[in-house]
N, C-alpha and C. Protein backbone atom coordinates (compact mmCIF):
# COMPACT_ATOMS: atom_id res chain seq x y z
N UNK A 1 22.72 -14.95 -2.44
CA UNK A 1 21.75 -14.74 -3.49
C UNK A 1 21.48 -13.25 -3.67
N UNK A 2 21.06 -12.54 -2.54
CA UNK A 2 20.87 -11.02 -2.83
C UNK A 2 22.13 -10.28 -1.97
N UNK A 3 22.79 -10.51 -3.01
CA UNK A 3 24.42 -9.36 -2.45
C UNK A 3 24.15 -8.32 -3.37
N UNK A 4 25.11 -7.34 -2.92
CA UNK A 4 25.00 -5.97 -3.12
C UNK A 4 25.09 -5.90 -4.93
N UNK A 5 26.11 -7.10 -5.34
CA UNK A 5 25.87 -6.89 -6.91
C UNK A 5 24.39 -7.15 -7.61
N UNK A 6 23.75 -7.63 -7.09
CA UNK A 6 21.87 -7.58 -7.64
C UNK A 6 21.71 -6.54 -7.39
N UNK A 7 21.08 -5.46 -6.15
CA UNK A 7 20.52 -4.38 -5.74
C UNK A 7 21.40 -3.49 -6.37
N UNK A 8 22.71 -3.66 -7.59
CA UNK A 8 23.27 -2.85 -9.05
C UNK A 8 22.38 -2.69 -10.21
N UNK A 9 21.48 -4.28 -10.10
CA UNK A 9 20.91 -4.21 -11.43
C UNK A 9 19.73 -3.74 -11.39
N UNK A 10 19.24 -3.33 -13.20
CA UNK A 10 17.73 -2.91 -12.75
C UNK A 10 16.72 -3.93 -12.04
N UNK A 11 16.71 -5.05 -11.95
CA UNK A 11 15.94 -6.11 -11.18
C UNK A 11 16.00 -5.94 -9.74
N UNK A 12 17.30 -5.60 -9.62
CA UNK A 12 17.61 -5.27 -7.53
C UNK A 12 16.51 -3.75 -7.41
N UNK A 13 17.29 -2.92 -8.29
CA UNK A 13 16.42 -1.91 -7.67
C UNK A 13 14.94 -1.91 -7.98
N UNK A 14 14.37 -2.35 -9.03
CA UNK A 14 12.87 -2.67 -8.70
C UNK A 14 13.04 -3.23 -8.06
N UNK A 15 13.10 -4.34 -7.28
CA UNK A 15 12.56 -5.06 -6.22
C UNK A 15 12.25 -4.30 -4.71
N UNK A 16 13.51 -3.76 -4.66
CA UNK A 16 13.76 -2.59 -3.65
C UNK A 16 12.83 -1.27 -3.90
N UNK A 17 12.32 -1.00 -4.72
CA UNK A 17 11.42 0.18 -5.35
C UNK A 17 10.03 -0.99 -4.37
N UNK A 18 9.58 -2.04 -5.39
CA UNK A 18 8.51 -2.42 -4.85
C UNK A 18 8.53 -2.94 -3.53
N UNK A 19 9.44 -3.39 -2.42
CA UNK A 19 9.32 -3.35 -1.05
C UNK A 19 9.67 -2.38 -0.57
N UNK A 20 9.47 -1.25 -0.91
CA UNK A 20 9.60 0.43 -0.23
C UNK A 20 7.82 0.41 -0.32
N UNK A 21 7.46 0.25 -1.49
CA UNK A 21 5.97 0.72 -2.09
C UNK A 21 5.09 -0.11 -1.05
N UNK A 22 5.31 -1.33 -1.10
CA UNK A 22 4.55 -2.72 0.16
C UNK A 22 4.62 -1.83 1.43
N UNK A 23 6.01 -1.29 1.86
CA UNK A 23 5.72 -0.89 3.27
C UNK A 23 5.34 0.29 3.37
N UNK A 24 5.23 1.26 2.33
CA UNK A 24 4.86 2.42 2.60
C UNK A 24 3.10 2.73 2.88
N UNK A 25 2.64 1.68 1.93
CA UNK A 25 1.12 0.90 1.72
C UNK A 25 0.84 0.30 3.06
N UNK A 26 1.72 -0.46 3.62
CA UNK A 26 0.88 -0.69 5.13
C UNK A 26 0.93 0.18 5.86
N UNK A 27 2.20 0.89 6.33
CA UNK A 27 2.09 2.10 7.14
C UNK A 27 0.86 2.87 6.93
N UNK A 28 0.92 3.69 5.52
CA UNK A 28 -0.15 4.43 5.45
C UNK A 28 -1.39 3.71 5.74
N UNK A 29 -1.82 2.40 5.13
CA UNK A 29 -3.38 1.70 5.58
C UNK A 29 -3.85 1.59 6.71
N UNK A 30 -2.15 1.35 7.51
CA UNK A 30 -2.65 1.57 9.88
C UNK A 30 -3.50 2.57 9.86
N UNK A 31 -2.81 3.39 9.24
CA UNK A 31 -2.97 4.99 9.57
C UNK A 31 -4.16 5.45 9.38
N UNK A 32 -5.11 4.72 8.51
CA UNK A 32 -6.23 5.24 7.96
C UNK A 32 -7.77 4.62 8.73
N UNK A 33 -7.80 5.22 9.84
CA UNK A 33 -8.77 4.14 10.51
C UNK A 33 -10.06 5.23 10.42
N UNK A 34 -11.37 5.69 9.67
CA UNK A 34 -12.38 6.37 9.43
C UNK A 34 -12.86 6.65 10.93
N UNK A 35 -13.15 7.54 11.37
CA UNK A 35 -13.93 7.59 13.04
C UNK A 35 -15.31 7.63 12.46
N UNK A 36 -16.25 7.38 13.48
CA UNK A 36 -17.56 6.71 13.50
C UNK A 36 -18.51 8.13 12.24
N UNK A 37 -18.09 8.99 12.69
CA UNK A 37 -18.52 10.58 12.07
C UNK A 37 -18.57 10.41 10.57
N UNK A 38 -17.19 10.32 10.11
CA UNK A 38 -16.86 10.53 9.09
C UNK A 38 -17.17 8.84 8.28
N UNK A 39 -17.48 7.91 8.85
CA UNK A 39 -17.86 6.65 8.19
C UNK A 39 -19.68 6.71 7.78
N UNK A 40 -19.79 7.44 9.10
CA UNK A 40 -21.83 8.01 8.20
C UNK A 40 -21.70 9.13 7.23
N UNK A 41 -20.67 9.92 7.45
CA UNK A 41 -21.15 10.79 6.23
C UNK A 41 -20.75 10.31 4.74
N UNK A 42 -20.01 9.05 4.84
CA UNK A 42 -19.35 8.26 3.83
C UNK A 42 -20.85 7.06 3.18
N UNK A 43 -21.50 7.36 4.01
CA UNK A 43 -22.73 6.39 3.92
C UNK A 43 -23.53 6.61 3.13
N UNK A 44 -24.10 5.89 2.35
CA UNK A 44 -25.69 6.09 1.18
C UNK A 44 -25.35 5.31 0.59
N UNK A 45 -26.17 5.50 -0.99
CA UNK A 45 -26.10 4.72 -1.61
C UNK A 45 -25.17 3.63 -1.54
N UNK A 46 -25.22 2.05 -1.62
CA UNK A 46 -24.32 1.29 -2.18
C UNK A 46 -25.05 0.77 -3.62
N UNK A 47 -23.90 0.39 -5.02
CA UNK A 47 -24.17 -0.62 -5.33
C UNK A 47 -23.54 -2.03 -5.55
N UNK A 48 -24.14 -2.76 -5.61
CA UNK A 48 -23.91 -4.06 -6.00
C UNK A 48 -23.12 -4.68 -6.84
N UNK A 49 -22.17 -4.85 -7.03
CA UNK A 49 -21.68 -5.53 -8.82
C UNK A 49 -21.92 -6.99 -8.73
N UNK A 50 -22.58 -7.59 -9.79
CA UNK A 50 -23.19 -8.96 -9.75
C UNK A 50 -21.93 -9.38 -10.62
């Protein structure tokens, strides 16, 4: 089903574009863990959306 003649067409390589983008998005999200410091100075106001 996915042989090398799909990942020719434009459909292979988007697909391949968007599972580069998925893993590049989790890597970076590990990566982003706020330390306790920088999560209070992130702090005040919230609002609400009803």
């Amino acid at each position: 089903m996915y042989d090398s003649e799909f990942y020719k067409t434009k459909l292979g390589q988007a697909s391949l574009a968007s599972i580069a983008a998925m893993v590049l998005l989790v890597a970076l999200s590990t990566q982003m863990q706020p330390s306790p410091v920088m999560a209070a100075a992130i702090g005040g106001d919230t609002v609400e959306i009803a």
